[in-house]
PDB file of N, CA and C in Angstrom:
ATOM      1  N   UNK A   1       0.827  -1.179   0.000  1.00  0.00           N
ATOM      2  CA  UNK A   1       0.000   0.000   0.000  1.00  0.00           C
ATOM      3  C   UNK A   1       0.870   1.239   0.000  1.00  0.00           C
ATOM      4  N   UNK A   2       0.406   2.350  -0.334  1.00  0.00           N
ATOM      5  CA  UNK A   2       0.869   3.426  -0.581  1.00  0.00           C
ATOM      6  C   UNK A   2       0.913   4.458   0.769  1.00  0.00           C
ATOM      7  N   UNK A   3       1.596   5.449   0.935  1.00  0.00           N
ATOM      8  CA  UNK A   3       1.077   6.216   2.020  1.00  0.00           C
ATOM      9  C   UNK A   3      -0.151   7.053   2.167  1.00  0.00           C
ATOM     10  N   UNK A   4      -0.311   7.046   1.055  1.00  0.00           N
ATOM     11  CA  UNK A   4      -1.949   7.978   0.892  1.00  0.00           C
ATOM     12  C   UNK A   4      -2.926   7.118   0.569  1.00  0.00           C
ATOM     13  N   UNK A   5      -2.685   6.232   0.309  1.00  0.00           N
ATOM     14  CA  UNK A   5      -4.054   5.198   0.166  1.00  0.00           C
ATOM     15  C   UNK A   5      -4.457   4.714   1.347  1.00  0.00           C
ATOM     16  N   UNK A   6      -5.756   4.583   1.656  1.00  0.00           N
ATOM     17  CA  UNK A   6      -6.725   3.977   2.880  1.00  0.00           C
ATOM     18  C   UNK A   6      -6.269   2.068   2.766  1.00  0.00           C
ATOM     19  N   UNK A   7      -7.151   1.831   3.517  1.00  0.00           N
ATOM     20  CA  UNK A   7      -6.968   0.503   3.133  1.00  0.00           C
ATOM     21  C   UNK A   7      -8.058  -0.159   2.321  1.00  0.00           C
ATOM     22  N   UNK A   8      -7.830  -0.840   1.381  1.00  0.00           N
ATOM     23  CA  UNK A   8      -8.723  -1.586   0.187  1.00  0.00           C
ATOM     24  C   UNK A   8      -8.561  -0.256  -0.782  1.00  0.00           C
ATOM     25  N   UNK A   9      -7.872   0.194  -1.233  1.00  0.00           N
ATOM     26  CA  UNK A   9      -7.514   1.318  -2.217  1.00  0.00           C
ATOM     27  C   UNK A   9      -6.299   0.739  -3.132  1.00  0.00           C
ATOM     28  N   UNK A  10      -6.430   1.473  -4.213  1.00  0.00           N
ATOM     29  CA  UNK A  10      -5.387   0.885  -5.226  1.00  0.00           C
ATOM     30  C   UNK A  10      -4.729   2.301  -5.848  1.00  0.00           C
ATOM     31  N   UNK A  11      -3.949   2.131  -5.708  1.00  0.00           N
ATOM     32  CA  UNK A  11      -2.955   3.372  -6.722  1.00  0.00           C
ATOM     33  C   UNK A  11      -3.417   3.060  -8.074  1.00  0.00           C
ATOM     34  N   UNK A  12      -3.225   4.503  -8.233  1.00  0.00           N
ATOM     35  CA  UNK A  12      -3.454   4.711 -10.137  1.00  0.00           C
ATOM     36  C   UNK A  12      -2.751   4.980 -10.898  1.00  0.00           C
ATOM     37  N   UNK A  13      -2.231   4.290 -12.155  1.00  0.00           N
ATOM     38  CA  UNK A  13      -1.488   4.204 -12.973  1.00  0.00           C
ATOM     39  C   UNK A  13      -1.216   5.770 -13.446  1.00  0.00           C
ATOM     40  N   UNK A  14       0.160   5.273 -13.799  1.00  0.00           N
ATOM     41  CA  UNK A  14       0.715   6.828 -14.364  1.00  0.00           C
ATOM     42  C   UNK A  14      -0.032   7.224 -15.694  1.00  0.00           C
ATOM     43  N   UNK A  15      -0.582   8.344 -15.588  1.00  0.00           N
ATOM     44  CA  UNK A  15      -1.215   8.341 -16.764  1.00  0.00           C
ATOM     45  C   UNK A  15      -0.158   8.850 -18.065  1.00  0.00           C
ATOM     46  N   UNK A  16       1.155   9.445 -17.831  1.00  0.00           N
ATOM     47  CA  UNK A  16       1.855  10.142 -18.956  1.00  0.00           C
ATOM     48  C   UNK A  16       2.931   8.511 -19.686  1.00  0.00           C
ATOM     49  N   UNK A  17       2.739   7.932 -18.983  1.00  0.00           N
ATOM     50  CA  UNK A  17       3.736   6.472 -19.429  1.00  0.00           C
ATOM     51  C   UNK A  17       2.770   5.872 -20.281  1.00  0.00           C
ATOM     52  N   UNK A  18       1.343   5.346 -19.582  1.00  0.00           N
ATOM     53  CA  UNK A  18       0.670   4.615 -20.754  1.00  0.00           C
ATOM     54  C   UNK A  18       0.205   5.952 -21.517  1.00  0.00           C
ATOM     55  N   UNK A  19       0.213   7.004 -22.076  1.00  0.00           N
ATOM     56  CA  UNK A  19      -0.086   7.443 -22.991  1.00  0.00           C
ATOM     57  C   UNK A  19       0.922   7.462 -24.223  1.00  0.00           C
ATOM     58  N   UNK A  20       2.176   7.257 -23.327  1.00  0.00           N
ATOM     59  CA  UNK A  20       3.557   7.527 -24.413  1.00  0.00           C
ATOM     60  C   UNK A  20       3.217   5.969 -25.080  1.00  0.00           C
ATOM     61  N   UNK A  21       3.128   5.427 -24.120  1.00  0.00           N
ATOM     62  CA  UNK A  21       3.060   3.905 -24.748  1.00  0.00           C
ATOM     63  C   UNK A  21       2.224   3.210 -25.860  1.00  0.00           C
ATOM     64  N   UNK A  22       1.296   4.156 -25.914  1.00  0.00           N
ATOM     65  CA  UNK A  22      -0.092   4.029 -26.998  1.00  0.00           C
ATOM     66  C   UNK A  22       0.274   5.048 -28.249  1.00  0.00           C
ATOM     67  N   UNK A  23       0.924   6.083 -27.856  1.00  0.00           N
ATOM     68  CA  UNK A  23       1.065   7.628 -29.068  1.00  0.00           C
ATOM     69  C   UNK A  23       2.022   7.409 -29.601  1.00  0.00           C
ATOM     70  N   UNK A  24       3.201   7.443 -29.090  1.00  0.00           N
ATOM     71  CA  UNK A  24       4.129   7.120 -29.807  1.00  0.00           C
ATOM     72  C   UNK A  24       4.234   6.071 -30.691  1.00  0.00           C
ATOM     73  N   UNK A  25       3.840   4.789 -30.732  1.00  0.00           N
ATOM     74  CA  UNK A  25       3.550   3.564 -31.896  1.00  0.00           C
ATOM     75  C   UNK A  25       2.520   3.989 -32.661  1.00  0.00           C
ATOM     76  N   UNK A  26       1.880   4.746 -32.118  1.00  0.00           N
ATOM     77  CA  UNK A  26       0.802   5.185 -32.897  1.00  0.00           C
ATOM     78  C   UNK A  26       1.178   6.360 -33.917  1.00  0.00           C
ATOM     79  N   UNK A  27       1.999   7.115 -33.586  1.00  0.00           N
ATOM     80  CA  UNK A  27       2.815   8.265 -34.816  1.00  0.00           C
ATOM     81  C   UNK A  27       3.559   7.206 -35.601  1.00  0.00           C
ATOM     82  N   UNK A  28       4.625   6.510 -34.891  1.00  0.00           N
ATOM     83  CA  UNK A  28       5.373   5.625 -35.864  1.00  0.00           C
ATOM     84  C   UNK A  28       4.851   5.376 -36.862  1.00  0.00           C
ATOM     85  N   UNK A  29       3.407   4.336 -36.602  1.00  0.00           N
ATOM     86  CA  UNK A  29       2.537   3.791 -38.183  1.00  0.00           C
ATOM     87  C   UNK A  29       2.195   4.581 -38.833  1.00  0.00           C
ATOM     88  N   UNK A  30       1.662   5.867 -38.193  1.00  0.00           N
ATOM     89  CA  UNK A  30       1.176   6.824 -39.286  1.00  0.00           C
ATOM     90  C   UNK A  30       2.156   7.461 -40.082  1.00  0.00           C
ATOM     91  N   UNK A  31       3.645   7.302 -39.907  1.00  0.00           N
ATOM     92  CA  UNK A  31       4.450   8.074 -40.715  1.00  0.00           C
ATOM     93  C   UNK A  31       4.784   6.717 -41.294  1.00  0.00           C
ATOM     94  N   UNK A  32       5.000   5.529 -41.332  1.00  0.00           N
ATOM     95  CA  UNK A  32       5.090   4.442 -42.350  1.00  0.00           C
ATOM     96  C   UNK A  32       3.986   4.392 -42.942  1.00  0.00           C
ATOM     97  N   UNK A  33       2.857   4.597 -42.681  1.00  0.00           N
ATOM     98  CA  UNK A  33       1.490   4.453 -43.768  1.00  0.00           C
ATOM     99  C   UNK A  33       1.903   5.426 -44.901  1.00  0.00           C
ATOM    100  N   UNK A  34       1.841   7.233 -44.048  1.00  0.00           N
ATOM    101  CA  UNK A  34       2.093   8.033 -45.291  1.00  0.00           C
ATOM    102  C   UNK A  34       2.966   8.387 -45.812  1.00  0.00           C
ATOM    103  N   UNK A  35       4.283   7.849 -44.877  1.00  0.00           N
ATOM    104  CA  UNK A  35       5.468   7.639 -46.093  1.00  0.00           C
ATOM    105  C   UNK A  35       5.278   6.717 -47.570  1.00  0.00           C
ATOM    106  N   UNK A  36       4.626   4.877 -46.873  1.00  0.00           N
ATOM    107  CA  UNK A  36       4.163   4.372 -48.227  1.00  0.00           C
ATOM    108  C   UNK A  36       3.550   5.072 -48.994  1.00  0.00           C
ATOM    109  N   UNK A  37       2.406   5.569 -48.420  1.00  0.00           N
ATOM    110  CA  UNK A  37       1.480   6.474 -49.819  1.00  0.00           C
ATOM    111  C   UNK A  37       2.218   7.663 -50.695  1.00  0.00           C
ATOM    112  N   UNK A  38       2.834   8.358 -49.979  1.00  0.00           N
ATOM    113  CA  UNK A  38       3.953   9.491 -50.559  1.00  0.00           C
ATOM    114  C   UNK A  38       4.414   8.894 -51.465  1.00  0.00           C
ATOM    115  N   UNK A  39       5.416   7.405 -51.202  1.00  0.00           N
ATOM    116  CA  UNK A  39       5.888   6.994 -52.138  1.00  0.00           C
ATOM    117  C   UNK A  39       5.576   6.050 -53.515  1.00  0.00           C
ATOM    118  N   UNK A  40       4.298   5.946 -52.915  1.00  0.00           N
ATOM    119  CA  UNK A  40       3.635   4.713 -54.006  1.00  0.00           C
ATOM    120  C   UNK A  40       2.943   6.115 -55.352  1.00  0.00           C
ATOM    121  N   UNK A  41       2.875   6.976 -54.410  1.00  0.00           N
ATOM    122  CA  UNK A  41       1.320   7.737 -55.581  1.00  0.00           C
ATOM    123  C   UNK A  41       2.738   9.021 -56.349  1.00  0.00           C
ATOM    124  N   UNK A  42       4.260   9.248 -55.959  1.00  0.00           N
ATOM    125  CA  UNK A  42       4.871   9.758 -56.724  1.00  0.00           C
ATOM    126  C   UNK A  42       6.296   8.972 -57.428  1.00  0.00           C
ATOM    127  N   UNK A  43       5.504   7.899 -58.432  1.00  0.00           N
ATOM    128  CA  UNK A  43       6.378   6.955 -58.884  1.00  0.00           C
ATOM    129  C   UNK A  43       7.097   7.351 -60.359  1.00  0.00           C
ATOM    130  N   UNK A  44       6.071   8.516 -61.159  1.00  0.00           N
ATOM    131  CA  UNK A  44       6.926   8.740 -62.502  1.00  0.00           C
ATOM    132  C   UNK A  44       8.088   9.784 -62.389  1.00  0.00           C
ATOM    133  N   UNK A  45       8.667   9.050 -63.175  1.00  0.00           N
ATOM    134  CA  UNK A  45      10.108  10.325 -63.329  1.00  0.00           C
ATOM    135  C   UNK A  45      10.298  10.145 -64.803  1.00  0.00           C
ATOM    136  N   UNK A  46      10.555  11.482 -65.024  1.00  0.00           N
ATOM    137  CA  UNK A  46      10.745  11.969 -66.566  1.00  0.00           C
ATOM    138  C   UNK A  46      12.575  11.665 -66.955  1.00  0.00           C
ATOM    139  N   UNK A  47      12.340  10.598 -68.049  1.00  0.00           N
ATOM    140  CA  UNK A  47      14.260  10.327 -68.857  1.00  0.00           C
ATOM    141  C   UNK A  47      14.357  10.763 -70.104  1.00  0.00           C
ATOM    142  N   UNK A  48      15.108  11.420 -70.093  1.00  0.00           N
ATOM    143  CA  UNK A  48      15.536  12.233 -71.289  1.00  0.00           C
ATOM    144  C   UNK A  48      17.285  11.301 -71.473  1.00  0.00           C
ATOM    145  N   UNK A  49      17.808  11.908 -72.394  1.00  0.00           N
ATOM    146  CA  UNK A  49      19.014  11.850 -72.877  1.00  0.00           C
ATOM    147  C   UNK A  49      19.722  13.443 -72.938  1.00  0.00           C
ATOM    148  N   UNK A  50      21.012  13.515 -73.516  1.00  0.00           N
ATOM    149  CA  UNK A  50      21.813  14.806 -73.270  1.00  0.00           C
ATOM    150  C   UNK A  50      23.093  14.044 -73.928  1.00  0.00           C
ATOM    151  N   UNK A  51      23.269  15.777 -74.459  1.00  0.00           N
ATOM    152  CA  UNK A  51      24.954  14.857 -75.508  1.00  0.00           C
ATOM    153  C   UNK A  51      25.587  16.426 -75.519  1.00  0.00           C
ATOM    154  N   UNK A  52      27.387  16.225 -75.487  1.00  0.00           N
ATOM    155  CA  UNK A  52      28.208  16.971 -75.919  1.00  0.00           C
ATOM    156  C   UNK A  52      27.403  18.307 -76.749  1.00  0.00           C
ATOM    157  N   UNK A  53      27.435  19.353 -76.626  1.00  0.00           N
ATOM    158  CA  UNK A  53      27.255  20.761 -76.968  1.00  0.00           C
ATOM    159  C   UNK A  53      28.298  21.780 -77.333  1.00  0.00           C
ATOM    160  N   UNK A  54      29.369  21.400 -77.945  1.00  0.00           N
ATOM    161  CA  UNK A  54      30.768  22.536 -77.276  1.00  0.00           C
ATOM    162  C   UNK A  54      29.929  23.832 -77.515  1.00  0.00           C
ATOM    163  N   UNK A  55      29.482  23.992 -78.576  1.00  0.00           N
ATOM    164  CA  UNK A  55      28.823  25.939 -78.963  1.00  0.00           C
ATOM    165  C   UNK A  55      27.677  26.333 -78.538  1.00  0.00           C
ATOM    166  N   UNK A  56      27.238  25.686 -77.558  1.00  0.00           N
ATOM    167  CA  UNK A  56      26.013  26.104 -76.703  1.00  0.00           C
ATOM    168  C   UNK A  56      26.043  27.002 -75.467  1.00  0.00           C
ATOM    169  N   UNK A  57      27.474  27.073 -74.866  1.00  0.00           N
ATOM    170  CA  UNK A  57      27.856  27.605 -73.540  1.00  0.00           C
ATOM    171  C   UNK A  57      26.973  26.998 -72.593  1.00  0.00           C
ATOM    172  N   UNK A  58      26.041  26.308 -72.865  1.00  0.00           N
ATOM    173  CA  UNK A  58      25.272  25.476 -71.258  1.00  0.00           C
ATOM    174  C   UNK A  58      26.226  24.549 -70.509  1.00  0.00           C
ATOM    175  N   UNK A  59      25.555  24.167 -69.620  1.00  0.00           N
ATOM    176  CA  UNK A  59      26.311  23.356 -68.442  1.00  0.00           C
ATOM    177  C   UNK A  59      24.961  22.567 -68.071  1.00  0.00           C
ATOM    178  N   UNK A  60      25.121  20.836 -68.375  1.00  0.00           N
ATOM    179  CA  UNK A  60      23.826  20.377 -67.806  1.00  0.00           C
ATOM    180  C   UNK A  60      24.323  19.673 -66.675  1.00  0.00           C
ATOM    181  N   UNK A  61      23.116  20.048 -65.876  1.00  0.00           N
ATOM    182  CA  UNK A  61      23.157  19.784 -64.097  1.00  0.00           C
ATOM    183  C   UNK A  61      22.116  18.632 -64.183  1.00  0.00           C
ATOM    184  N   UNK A  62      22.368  17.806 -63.909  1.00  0.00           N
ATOM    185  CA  UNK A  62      21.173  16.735 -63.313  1.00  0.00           C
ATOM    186  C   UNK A  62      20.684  16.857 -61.800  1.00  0.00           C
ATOM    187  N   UNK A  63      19.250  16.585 -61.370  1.00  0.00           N
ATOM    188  CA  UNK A  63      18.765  16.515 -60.137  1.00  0.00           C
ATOM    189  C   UNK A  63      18.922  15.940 -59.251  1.00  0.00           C
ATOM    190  N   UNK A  64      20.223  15.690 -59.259  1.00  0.00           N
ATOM    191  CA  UNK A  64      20.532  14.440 -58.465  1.00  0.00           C
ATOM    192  C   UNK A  64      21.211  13.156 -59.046  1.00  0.00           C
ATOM    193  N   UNK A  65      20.491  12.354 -60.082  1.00  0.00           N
ATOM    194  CA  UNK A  65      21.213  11.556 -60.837  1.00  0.00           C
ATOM    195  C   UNK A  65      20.125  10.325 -60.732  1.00  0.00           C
ATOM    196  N   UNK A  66      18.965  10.173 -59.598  1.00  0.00           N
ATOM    197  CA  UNK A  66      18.348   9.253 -59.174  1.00  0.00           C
ATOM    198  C   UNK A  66      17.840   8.471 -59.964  1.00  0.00           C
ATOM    199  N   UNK A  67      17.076   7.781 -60.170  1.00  0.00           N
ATOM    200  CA  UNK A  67      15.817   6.739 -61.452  1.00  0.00           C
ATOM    201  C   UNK A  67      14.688   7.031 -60.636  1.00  0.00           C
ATOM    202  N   UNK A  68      14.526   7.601 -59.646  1.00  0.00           N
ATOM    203  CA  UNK A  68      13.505   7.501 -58.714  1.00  0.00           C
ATOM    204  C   UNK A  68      13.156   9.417 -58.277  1.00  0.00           C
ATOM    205  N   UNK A  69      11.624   9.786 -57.945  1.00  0.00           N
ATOM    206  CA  UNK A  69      11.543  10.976 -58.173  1.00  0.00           C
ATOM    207  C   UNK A  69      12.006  11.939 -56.763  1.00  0.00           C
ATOM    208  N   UNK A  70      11.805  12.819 -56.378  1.00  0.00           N
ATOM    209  CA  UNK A  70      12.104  13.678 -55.134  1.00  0.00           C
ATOM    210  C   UNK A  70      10.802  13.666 -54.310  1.00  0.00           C
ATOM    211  N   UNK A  71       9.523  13.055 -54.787  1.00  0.00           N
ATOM    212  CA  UNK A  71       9.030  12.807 -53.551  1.00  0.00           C
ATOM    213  C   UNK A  71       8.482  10.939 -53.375  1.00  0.00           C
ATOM    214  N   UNK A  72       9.448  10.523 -54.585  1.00  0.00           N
ATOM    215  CA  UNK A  72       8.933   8.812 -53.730  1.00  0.00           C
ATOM    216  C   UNK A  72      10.485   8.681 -53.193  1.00  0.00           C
ATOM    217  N   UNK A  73      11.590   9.745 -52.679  1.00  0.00           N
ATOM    218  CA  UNK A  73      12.760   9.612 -52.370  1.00  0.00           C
ATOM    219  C   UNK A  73      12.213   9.919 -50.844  1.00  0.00           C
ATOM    220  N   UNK A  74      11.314  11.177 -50.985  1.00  0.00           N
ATOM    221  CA  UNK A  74      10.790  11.760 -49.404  1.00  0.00           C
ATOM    222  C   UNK A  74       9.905  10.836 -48.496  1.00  0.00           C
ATOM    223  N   UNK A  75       8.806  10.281 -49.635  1.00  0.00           N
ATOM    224  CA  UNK A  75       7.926   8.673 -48.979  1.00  0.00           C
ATOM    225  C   UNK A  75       9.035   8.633 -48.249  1.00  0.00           C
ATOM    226  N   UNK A  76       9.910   7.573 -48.785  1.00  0.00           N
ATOM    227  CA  UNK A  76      10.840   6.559 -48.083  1.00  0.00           C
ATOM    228  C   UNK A  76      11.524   6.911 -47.058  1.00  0.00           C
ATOM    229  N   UNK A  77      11.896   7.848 -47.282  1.00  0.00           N
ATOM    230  CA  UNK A  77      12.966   9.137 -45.738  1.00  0.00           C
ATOM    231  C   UNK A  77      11.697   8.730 -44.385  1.00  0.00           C
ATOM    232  N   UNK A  78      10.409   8.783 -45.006  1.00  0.00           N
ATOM    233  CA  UNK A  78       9.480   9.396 -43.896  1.00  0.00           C
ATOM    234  C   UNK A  78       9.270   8.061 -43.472  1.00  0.00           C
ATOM    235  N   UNK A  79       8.694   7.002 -44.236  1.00  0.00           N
ATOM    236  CA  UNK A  79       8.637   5.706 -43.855  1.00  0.00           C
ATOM    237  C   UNK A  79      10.091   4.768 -43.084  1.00  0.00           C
ATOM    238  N   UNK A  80      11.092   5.257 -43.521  1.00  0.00           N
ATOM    239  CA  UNK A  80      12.164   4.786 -42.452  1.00  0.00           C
ATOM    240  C   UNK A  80      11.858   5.189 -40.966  1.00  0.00           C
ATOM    241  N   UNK A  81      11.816   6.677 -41.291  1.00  0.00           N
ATOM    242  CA  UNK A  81      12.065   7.084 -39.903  1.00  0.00           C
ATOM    243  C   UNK A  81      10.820   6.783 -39.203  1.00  0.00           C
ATOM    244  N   UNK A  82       9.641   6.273 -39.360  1.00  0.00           N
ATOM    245  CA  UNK A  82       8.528   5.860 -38.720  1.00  0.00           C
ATOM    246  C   UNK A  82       8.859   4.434 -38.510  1.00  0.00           C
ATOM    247  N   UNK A  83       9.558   3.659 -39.145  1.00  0.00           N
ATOM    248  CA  UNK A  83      10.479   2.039 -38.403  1.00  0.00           C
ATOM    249  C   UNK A  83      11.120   2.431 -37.764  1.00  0.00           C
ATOM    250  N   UNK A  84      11.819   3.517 -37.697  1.00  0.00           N
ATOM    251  CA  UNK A  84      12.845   3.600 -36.447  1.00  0.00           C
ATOM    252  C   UNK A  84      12.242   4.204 -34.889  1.00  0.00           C
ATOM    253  N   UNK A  85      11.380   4.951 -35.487  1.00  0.00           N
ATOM    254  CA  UNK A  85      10.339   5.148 -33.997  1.00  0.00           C
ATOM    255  C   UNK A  85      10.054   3.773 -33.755  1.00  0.00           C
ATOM    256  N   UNK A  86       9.212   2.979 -34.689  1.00  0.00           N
ATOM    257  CA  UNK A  86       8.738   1.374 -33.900  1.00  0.00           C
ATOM    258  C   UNK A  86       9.773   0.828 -33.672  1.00  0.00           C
ATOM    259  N   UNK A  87      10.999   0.800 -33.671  1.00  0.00           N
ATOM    260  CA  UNK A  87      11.897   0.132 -33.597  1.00  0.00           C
ATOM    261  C   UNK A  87      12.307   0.316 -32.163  1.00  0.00           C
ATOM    262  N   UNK A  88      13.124   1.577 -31.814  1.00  0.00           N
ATOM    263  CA  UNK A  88      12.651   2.219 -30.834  1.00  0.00           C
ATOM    264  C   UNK A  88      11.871   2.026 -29.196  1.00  0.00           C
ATOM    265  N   UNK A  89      10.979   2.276 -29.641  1.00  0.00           N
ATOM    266  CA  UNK A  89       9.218   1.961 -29.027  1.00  0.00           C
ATOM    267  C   UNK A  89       9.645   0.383 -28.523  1.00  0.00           C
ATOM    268  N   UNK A  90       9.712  -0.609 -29.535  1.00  0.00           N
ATOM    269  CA  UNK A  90       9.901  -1.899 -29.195  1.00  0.00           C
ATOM    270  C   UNK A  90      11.136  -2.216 -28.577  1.00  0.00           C
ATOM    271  N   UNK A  91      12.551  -1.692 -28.385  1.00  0.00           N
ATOM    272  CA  UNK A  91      13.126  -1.909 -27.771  1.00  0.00           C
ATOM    273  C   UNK A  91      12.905  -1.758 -26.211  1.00  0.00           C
ATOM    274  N   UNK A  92      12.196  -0.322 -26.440  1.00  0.00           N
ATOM    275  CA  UNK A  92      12.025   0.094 -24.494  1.00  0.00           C
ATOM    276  C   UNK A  92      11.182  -0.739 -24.116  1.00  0.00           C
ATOM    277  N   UNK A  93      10.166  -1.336 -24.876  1.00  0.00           N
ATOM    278  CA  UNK A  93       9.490  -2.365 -23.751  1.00  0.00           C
ATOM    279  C   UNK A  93       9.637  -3.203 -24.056  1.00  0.00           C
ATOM    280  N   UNK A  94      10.882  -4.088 -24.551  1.00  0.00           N
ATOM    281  CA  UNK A  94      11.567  -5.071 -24.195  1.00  0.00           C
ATOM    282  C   UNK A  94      12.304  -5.096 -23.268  1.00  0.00           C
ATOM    283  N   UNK A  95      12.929  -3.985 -23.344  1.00  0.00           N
ATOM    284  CA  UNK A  95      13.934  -3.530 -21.847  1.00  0.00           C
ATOM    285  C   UNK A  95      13.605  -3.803 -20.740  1.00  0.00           C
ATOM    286  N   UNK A  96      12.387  -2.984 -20.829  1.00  0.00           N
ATOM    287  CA  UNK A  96      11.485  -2.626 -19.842  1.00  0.00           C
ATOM    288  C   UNK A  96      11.107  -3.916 -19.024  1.00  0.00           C
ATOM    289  N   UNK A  97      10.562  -4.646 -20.030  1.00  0.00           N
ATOM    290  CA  UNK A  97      10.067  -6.229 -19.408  1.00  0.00           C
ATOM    291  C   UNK A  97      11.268  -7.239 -18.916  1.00  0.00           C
ATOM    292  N   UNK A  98      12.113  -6.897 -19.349  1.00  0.00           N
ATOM    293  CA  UNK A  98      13.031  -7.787 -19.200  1.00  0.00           C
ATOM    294  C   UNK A  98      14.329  -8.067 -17.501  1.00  0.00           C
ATOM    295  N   UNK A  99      13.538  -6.240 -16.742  1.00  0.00           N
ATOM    296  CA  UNK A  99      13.973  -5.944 -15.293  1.00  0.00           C
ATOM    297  C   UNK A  99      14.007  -6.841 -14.898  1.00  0.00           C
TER     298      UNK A  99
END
């Protein structure tokens, strides 16, 4: 028993631990859901070709160099880092359980 509890009384759970414990896995999926969708719904990328110019004075810059576009590159950034929150998440309460 607690010092402030009577007798036949029960202490009450921390409420800021089980909330982390429910929210936080719960952001994780939602940034792997809409990372997938980010990356599934921006799949075309435009290929061209490019050749030697000497009398043009241009300079061609590519965007990077990728096969893949700048936002199914961002999906994926966002969907990692929402495994690494669950990843995360699942370590501490393995830890946790394991006292």
């Amino acid at each position: 028993m607690g010092d402030n509890n009577k007798f036949g009384e029960q202490s009450t759970p921390q409420p800021a631990r089980s909330v982390s414990a429910v929210v936080v896995p719960l952001l994780g999926l939602l940034a792997v859901i809409v990372g997938l969708i980010v990356a599934w719904t921006n799949q075309s990328t435009n290929f061209g070709w490019f050749a030697y110019a000497p009398l043009s004075d241009t300079v061609f810059v590519g965007n990077g160099g990728a096969m893949v576009s700048q936002g199914t590159q961002l999906g994926l950034v966002v969907t990692v880092v929402g495994l690494l929150v669950l990843a995360f998440r699942a370590g501490l309460a393995i830890g946790r359980r394991s006292r």
